[in-house]
Protein backbone atom coordinates (compact mmCIF):
# COMPACT_ATOMS: atom_id res chain seq x y z
CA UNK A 1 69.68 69.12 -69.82
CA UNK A 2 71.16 66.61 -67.43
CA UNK A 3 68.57 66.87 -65.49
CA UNK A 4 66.53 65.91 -67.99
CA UNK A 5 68.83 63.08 -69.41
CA UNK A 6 68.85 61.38 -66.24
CA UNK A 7 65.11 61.33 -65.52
CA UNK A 8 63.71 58.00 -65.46
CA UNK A 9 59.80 59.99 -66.64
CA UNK A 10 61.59 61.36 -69.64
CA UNK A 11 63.50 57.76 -70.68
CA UNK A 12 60.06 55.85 -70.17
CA UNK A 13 58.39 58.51 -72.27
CA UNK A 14 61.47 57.84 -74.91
CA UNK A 15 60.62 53.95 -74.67
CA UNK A 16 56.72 54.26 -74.83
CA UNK A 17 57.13 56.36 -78.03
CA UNK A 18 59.36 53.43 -79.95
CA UNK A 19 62.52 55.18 -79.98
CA UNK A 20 64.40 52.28 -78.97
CA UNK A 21 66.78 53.39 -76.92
CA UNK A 22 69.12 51.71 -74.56
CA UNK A 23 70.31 52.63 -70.78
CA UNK A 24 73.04 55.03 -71.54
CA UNK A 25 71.39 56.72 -74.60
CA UNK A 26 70.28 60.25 -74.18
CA UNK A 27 66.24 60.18 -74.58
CA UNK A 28 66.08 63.94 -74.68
CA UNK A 29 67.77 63.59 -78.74
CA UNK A 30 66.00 60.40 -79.20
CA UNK A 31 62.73 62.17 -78.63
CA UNK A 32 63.68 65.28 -80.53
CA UNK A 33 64.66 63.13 -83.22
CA UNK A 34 61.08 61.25 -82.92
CA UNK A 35 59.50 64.78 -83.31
CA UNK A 36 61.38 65.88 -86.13
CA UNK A 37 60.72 62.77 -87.74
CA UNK A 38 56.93 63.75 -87.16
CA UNK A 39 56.98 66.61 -88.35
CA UNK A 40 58.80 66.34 -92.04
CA UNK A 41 56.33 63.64 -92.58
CA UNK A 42 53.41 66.21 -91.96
CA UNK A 43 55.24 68.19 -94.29
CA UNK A 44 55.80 66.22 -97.69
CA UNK A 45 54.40 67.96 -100.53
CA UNK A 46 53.63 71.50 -98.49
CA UNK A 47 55.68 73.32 -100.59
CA UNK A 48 59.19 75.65 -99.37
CA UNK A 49 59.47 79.12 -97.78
CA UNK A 50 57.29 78.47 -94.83
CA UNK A 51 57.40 81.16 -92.04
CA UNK A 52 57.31 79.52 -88.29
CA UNK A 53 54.05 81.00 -87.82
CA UNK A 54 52.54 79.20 -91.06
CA UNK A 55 54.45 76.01 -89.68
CA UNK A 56 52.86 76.04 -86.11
CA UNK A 57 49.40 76.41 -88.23
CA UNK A 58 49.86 73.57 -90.23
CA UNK A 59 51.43 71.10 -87.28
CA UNK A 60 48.38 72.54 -85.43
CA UNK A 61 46.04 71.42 -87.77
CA UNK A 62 47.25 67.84 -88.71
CA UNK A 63 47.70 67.08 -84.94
CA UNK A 64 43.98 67.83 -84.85
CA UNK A 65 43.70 71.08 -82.55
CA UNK A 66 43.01 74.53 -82.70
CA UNK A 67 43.72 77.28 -80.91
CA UNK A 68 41.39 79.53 -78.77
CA UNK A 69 43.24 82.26 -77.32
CA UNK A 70 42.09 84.50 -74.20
CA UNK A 71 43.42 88.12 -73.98
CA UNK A 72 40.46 89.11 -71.90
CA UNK A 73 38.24 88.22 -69.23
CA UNK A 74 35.58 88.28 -71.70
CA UNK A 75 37.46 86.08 -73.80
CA UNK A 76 37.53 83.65 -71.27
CA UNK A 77 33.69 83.21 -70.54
CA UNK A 78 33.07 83.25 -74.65
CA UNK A 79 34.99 80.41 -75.24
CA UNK A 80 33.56 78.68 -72.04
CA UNK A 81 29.81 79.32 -73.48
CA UNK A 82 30.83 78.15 -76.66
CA UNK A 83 32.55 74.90 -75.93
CA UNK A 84 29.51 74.59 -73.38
CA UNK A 85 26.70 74.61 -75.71
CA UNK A 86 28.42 71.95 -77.60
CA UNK A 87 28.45 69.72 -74.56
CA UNK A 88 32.18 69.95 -73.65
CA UNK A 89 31.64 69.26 -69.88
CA UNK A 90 35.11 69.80 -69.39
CA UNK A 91 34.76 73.47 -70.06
CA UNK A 92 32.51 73.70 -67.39
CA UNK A 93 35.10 75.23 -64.76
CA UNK A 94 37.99 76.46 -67.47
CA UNK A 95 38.17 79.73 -65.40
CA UNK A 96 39.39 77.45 -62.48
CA UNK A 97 42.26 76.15 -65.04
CA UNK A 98 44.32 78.97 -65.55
CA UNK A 99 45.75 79.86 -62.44
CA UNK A 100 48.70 82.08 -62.13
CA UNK A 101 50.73 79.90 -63.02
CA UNK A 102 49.12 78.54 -66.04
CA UNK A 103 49.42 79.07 -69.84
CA UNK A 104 47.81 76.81 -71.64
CA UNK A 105 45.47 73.94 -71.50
CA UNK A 106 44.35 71.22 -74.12
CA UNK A 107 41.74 69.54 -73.96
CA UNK A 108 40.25 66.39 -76.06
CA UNK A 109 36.87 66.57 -77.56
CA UNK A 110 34.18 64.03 -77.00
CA UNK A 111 31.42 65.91 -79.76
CA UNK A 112 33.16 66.48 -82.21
CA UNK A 113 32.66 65.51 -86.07
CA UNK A 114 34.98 62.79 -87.40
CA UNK A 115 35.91 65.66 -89.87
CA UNK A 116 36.34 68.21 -86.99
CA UNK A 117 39.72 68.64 -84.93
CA UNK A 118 39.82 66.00 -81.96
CA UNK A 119 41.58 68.57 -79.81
CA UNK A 120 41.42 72.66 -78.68
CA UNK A 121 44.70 74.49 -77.05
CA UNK A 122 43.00 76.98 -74.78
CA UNK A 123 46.03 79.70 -74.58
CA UNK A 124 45.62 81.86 -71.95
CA UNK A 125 47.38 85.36 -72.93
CA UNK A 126 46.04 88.10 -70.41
CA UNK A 127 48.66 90.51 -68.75
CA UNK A 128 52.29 89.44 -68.11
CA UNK A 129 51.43 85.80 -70.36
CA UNK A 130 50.93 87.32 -73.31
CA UNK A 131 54.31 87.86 -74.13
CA UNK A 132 55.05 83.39 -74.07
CA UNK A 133 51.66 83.17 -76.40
CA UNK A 134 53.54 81.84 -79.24
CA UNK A 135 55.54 79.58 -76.96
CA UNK A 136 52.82 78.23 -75.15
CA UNK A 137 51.43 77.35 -78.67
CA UNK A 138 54.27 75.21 -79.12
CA UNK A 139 54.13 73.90 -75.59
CA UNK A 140 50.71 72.38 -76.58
CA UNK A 141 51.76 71.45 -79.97
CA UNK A 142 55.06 69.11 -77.82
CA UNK A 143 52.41 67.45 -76.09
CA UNK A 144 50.61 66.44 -79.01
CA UNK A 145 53.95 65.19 -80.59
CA UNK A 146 54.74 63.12 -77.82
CA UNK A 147 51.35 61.73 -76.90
CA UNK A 148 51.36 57.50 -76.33
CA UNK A 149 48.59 55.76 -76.99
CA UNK A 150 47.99 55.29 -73.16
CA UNK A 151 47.58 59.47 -73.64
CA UNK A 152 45.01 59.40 -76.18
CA UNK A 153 41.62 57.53 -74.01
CA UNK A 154 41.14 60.23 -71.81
CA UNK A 155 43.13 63.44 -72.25
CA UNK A 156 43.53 66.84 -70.95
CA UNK A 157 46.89 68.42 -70.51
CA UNK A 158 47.71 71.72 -68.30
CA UNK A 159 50.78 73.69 -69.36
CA UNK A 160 52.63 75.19 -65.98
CA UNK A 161 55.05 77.83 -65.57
CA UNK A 162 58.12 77.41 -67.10
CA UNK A 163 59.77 76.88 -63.30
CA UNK A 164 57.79 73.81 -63.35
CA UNK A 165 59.93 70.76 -61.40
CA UNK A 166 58.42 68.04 -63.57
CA UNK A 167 61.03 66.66 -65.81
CA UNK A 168 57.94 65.84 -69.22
CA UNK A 169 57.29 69.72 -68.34
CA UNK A 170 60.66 70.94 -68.80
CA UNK A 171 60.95 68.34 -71.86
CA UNK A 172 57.98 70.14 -73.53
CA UNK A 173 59.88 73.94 -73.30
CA UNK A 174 62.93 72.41 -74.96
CA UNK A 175 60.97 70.90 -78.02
CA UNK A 176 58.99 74.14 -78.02
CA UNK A 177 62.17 75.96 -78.43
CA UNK A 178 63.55 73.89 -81.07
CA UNK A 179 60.58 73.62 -83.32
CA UNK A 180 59.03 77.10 -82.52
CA UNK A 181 62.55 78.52 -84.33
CA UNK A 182 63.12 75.60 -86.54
CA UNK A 183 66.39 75.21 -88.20
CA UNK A 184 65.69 74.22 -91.48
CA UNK A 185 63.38 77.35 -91.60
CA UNK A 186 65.12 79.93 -90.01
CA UNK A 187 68.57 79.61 -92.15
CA UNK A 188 66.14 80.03 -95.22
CA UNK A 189 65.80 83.51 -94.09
CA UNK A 190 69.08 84.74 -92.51
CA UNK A 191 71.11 87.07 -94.54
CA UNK A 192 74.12 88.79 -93.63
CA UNK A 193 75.57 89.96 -90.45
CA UNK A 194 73.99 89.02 -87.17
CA UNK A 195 72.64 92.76 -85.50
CA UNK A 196 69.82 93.24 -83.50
CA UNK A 197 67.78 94.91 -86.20
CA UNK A 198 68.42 91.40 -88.47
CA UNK A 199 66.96 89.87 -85.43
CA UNK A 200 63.84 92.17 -85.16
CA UNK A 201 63.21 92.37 -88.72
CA UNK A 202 63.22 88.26 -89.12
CA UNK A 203 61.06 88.29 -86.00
CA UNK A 204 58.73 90.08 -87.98
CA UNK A 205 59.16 88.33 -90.56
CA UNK A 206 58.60 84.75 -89.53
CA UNK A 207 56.84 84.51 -86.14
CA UNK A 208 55.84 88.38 -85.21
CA UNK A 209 53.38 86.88 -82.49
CA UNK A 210 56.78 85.66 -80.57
CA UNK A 211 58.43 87.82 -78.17
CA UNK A 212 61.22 90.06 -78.68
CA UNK A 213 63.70 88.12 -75.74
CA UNK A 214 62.48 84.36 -77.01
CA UNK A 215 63.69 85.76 -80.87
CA UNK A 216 67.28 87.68 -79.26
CA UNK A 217 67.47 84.06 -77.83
CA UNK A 218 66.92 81.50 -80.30
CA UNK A 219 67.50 83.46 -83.63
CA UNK A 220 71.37 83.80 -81.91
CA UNK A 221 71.55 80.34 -81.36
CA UNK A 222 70.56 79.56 -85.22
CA UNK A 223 72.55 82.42 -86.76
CA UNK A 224 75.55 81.73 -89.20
CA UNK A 225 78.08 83.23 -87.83
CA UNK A 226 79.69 82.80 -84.50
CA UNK A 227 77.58 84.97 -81.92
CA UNK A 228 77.57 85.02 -77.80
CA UNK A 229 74.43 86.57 -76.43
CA UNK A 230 74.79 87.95 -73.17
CA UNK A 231 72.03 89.75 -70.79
CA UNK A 232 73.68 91.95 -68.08
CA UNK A 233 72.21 92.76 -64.85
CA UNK A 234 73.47 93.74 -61.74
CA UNK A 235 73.98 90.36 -59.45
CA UNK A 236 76.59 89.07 -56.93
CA UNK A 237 79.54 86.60 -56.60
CA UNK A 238 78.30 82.94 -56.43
CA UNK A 239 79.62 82.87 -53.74
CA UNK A 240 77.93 85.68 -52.16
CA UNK A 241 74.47 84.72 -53.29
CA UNK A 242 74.96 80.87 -51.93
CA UNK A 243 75.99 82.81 -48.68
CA UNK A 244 73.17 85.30 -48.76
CA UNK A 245 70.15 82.40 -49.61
CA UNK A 246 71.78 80.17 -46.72
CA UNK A 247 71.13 83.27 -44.20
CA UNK A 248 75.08 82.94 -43.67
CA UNK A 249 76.13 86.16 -41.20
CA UNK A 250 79.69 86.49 -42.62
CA UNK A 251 79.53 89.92 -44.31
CA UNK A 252 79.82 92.82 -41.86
CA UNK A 253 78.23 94.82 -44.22
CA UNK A 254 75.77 93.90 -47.34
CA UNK A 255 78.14 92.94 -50.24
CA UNK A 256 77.68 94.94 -53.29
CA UNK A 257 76.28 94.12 -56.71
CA UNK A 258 78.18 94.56 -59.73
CA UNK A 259 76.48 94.18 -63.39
CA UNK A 260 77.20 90.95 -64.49
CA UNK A 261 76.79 88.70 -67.42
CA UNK A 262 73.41 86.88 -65.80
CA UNK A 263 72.91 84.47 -68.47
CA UNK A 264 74.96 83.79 -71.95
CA UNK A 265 74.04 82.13 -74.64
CA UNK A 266 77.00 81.22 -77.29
CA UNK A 267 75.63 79.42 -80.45
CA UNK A 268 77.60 76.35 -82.15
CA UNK A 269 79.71 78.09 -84.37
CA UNK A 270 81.26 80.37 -81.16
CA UNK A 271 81.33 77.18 -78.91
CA UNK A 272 83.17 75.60 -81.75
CA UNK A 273 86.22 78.77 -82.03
CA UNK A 274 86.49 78.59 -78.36
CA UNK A 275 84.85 81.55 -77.28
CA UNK A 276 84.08 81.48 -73.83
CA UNK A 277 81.94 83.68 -71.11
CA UNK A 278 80.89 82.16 -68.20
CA UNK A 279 77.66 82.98 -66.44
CA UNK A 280 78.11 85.59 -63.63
CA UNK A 281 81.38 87.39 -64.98
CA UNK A 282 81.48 90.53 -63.80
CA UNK A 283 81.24 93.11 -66.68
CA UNK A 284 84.35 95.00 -67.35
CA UNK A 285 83.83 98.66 -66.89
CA UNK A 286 85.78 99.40 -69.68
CA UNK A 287 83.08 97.88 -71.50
CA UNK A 288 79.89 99.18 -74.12
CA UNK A 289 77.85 97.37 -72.29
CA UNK A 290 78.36 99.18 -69.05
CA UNK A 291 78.34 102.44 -70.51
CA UNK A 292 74.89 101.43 -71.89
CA UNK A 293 73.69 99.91 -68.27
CA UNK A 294 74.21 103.26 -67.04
CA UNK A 295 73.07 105.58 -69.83
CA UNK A 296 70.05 103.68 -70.52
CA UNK A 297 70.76 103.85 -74.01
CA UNK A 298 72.12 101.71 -77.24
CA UNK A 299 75.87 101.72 -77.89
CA UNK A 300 78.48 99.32 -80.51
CA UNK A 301 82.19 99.24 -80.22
CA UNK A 302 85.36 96.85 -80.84
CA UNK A 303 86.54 95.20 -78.18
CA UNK A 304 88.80 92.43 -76.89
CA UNK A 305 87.82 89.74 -74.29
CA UNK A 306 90.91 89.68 -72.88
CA UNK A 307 89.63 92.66 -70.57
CA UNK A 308 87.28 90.31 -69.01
CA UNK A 309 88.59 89.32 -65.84
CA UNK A 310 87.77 85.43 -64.79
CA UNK A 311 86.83 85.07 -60.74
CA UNK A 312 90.55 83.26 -60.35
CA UNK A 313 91.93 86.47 -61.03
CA UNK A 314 93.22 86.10 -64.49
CA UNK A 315 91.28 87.16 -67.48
CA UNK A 316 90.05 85.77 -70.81
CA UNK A 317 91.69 85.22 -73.80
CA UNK A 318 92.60 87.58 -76.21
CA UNK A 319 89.90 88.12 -79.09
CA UNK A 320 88.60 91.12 -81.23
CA UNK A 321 85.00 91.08 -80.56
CA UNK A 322 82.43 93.71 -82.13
CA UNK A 323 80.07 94.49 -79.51
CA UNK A 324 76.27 95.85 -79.62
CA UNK A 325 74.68 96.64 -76.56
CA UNK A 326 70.63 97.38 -75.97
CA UNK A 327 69.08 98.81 -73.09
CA UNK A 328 66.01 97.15 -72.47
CA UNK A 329 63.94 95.94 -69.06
CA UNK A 330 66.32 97.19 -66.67
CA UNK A 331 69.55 95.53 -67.88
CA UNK A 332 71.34 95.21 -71.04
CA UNK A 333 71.04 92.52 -74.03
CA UNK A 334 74.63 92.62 -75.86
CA UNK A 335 75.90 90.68 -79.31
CA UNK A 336 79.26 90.09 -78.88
CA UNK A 337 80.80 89.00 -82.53
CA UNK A 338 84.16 87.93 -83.34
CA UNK A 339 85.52 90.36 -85.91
């Protein structure tokens, strides 16, 4: 995020929207706080209980899009024809759009009806992109949210891969993520303990077109209890991998991977009792989640941090944790809950 915080793209975009900010503000919150803003005013008078999926429909629809999703080659040359024989020039080439590296694309309409939408997100969810579909809905949506009137003459947006450099890129994933799982929505629905069957079963509940590692993710971060995600892999030392991508010759022999905690996500309420993994710890063997890593398999025990062993040598502090680990894409998701 400091990345982000310090770009001068992201604070002009802040200032061209109206928020008003000043040199040291952060324009990542002030824009956040723009959306939000945005978006309860779409929704006065809708009613309560809205899933996420019935929100992104209704945001979609008073931003003035719609959604044409491709799962298929054949997908792709229907909408084309379509959009075509309406006089959309712009669709002329939309197999040259999607690239790769490519999601989603929206363009604006120039034949439209003034009672038609002014906009279509072309989502583009063939093979391995079918699984961000929901996100790259939201992706689209951000854009919409944060268009300037300099945006609106002549407009056609491309959505990149998510290892996009360009700061407004990166800006667009992190208001995706916040309004995709919104707050206000998702803490309607939570009930009782944290588990990874809660998580599936709200998935399915609110937003089952979202995938199952975007849900682990975000419904963590929401939940009401303190909670610590953690995704173990096998990885090395920092210090061996800045070695290893520098084509550094110290190591006689190849150094060995260990599973490792390869990303962590702790949500508010853990951040605010102190709980505390860092990214790359190595995974105590002693551990659930290495007996799962190696059996392939689903296990839940009580455990204390305090077996974690920090890179200094010493080791966490103590703390009875209840731990559920998963099996799942050749490494292991684990919920690790302070009992």
């Amino acid at each position: 995020m400091a990345f982000l915080r310090d770009s001068l793209q992201i604070h002009k975009l802040a200032s061209d929207l109206g928020t008003r900010i000043r040199k040291d503000d952060d324009p990542v919150a002030a824009i956040l706080k723009h959306c939000e803003h945005r978006i309860k005013t779409m929704l006065v008078g809708a009613g309560d209980d809205w899933t996420l999926t019935q929100l992104l429909d209704w945001i979609a629809n008073r931003l003035s899009t719609s959604f044409e999703v491709i799962r298929s080659d054949k997908d792709l040359y229907g909408i084309k024809e379509k959009y075509i024989q309406q006089k959309e020039t712009a669709f002329v080439q939309l197999e040259d759009e999607f690239s790769h590296e490519v999601f989603g694309v929206t363009f604006k309409l120039h034949h439209s009806e003034s009672w038609e939408h002014q906009y279509v997100s072309v989502i583009d969810c063939r093979d391995h992109k079918a699984a961000r579909g929901y996100f790259t809905k939201w992706h689209e949506l951000a854009h919409l949210l944060t268009q300037t009137d300099q945006m609106r003459l002549i407009f056609r947006r491309t959505h990149a891969s998510t290892n996009s450099a360009d700061p407004e890129e990166r800006l667009m994933e992190v208001i995706a993520g916040t309004f995709g799982f919104y707050q206000p929505i998702v803490r309607n629905f939570i009930k009782g303990d944290i588990s990874f069957e809660a998580i599936e079963s709200l998935r399915q509940q609110l937003c089952p077109e979202a995938s199952w590692q975007s849900s682990l993710i975000n419904f963590s971060k929401r939940w009401n209890s303190p909670c610590i995600l953690v995704r173990a892999e096998m990885g090395l030392k920092r210090s061996e991998e800045t070695k290893l991508n520098q084509n550094r010759f110290d190591f006689m022999v190849s150094p060995e991977t260990a599973l490792r905690a390869i990303h962590v996500t702790a949500n508010d309420l853990a951040r605010d009792l102190g709980l505390l993994i860092h990214e790359n710890m190595r995974i105590p063997q002693t551990s659930v989640i290495h007996r799962a890593f190696t059996e392939e398999s689903s296990y839940e025990a009580d455990e204390d941090l305090s077996s974690w062993e920090t890179s200094r040598g010493g080791s966490l502090k103590p703390c009875h944790v209840r731990v559920q680990a998963k099996w799942w894409l050749d490494g292991v998701d684990a919920l690790i809950i302070p009992t």
